[in-house]
C-alpha atoms as a PDB file:
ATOM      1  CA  UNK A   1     333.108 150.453  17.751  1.00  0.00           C
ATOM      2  CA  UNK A   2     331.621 151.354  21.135  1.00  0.00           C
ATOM      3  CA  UNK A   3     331.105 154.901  21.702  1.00  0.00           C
ATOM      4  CA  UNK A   4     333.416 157.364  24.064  1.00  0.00           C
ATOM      5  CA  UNK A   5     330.588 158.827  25.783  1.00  0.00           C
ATOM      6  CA  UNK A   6     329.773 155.459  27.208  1.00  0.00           C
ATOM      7  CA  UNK A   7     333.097 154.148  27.644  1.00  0.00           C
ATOM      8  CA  UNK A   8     334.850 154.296  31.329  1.00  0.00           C
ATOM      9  CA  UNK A   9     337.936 154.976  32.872  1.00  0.00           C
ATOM     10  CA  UNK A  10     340.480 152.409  32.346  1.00  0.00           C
ATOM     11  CA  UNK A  11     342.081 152.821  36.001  1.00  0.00           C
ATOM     12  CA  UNK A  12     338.551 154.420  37.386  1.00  0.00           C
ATOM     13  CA  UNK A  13     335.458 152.725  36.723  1.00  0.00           C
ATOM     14  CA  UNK A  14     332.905 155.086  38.238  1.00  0.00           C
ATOM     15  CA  UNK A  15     334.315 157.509  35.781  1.00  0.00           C
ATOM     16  CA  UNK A  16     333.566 158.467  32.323  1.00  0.00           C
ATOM     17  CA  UNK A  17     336.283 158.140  29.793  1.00  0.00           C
ATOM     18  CA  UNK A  18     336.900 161.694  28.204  1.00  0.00           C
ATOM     19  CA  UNK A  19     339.962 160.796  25.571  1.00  0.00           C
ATOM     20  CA  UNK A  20     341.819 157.690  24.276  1.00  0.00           C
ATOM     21  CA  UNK A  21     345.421 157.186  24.575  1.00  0.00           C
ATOM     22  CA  UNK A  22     346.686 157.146  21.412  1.00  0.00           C
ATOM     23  CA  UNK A  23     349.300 154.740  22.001  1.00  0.00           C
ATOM     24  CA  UNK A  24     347.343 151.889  24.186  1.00  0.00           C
ATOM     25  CA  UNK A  25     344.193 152.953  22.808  1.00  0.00           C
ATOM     26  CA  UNK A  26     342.716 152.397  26.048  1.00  0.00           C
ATOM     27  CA  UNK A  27     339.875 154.601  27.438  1.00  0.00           C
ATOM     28  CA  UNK A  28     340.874 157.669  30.488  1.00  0.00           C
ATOM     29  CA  UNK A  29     339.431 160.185  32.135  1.00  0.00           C
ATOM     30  CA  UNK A  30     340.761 163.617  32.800  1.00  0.00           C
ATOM     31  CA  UNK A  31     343.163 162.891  35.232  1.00  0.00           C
ATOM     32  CA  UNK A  32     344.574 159.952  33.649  1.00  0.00           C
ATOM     33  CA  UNK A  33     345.906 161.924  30.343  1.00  0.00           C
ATOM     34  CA  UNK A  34     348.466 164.129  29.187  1.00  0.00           C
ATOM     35  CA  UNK A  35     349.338 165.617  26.333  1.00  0.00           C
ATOM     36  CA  UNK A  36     352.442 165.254  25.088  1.00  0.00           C
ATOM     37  CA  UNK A  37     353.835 166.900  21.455  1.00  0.00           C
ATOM     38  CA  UNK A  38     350.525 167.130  20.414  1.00  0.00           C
ATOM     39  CA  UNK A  39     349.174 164.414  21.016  1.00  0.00           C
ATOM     40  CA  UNK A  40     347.164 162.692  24.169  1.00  0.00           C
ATOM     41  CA  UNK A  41     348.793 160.108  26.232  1.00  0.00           C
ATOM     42  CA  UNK A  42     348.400 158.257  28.809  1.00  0.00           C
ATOM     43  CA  UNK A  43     351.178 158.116  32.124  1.00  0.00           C
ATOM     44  CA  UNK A  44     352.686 154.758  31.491  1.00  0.00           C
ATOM     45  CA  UNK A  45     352.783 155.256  27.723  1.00  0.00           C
ATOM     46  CA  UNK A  46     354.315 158.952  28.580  1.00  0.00           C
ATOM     47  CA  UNK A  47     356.361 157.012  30.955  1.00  0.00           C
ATOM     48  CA  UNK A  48     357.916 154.278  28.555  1.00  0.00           C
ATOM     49  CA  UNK A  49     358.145 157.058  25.990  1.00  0.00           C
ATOM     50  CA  UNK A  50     360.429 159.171  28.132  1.00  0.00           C
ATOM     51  CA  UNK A  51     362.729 156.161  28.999  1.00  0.00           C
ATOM     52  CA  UNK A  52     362.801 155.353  25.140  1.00  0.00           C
ATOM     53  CA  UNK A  53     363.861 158.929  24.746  1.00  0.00           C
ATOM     54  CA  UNK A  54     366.200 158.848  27.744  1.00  0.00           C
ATOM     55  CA  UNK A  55     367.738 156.018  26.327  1.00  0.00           C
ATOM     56  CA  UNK A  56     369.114 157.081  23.065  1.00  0.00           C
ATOM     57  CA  UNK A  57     372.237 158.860  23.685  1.00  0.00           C
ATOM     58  CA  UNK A  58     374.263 160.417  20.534  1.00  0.00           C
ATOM     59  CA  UNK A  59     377.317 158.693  19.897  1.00  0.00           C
ATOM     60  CA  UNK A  60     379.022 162.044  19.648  1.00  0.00           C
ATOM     61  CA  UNK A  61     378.351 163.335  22.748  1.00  0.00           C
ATOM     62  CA  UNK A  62     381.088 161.671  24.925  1.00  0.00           C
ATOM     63  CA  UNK A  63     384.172 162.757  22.593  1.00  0.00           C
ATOM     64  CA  UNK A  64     382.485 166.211  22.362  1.00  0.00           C
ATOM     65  CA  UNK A  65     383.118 166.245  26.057  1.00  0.00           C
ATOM     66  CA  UNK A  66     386.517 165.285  25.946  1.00  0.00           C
ATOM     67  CA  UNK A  67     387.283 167.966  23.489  1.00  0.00           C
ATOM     68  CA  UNK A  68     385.653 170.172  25.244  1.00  0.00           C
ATOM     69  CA  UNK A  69     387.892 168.993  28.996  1.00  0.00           C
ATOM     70  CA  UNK A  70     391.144 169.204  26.465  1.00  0.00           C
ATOM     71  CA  UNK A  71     390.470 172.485  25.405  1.00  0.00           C
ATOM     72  CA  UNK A  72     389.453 174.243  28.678  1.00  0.00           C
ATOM     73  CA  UNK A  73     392.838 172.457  30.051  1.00  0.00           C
ATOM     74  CA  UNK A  74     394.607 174.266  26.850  1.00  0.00           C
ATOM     75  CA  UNK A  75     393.114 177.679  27.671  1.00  0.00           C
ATOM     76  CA  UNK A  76     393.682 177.521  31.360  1.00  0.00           C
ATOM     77  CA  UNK A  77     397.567 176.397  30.925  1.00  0.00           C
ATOM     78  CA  UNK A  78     397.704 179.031  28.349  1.00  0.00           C
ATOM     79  CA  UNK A  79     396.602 181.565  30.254  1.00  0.00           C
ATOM     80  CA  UNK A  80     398.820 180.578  33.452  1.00  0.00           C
ATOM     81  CA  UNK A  81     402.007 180.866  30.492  1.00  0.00           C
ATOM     82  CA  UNK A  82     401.390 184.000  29.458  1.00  0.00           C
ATOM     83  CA  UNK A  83     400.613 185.357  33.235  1.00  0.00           C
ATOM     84  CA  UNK A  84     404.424 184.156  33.746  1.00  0.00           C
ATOM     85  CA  UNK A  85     405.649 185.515  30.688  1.00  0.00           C
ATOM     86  CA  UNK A  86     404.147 188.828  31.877  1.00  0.00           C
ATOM     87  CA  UNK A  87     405.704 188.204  35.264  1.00  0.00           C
ATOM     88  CA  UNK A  88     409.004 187.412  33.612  1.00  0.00           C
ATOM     89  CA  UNK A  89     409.271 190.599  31.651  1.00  0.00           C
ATOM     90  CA  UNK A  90     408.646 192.939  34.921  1.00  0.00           C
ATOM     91  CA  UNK A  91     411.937 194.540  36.037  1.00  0.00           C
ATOM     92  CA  UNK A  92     413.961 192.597  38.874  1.00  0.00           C
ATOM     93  CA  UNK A  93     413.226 195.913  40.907  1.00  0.00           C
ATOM     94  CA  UNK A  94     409.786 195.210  40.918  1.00  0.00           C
ATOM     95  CA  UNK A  95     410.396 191.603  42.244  1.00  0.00           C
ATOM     96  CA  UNK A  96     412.687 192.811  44.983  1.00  0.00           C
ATOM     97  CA  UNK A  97     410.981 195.128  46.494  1.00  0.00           C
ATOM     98  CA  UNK A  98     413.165 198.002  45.559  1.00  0.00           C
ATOM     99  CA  UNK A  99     411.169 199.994  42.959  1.00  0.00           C
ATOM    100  CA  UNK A 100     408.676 200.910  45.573  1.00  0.00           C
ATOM    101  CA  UNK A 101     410.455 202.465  48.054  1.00  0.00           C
ATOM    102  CA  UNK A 102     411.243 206.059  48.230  1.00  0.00           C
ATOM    103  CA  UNK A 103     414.757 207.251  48.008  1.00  0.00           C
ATOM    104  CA  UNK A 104     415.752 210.355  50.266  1.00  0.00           C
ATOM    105  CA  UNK A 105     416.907 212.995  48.616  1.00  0.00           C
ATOM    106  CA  UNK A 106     418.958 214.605  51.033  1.00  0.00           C
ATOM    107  CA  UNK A 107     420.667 217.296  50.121  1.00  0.00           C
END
């Protein structure tokens, strides 16, 4: 096994390699690693890790949505009933205009 110190950069040559991607397990300096959950990666093996992750979409997810669209539509008709319910139960005064005017009392 050759040893780190004298290893180079895998995309810089003139550079001396400071960590090994763990996934590759190809030699990088510095500015060629990340880590990532603990553990040191390279950028295209953080790269095709992300997409991997990106990828793998729960099944549930889409009807979760759709309940979720059904109920807001629920609660928002809901809401509009009882508003005109409410509405409904006002006296007709109210709705004509007539309960807020003031009457002369003339004597």
């Amino acid at each position: 096994m050759v040893d780190l110190a004298r290893e180079r950069c895998f995309h810089h040559a003139s550079r001396e390699a400071v960590a090994r991607c763990l996934s590759c397990r190809r030699s990088f300096c510095r500015e060629c690693v990340t880590e990532h959950q603990d553990r040191v990666l390279c950028a295209s093996c953080l790269r095709n890790l992300s997409e991997k992750e990106q990828d793998r979409v729960p099944r549930f997810r889409i009807p979760f949505q759709i309940l979720h669209l059904i109920c807001g539509f629920a609660f928002v008709w809901f809401s509009f009933y009882l508003l005109g319910r409410a509405l409904l139960l006002l006296p007709s005064s109210f709705h004509e205009g007539t309960l807020w005017k003031i009457e002369d009392l003339d004597p």
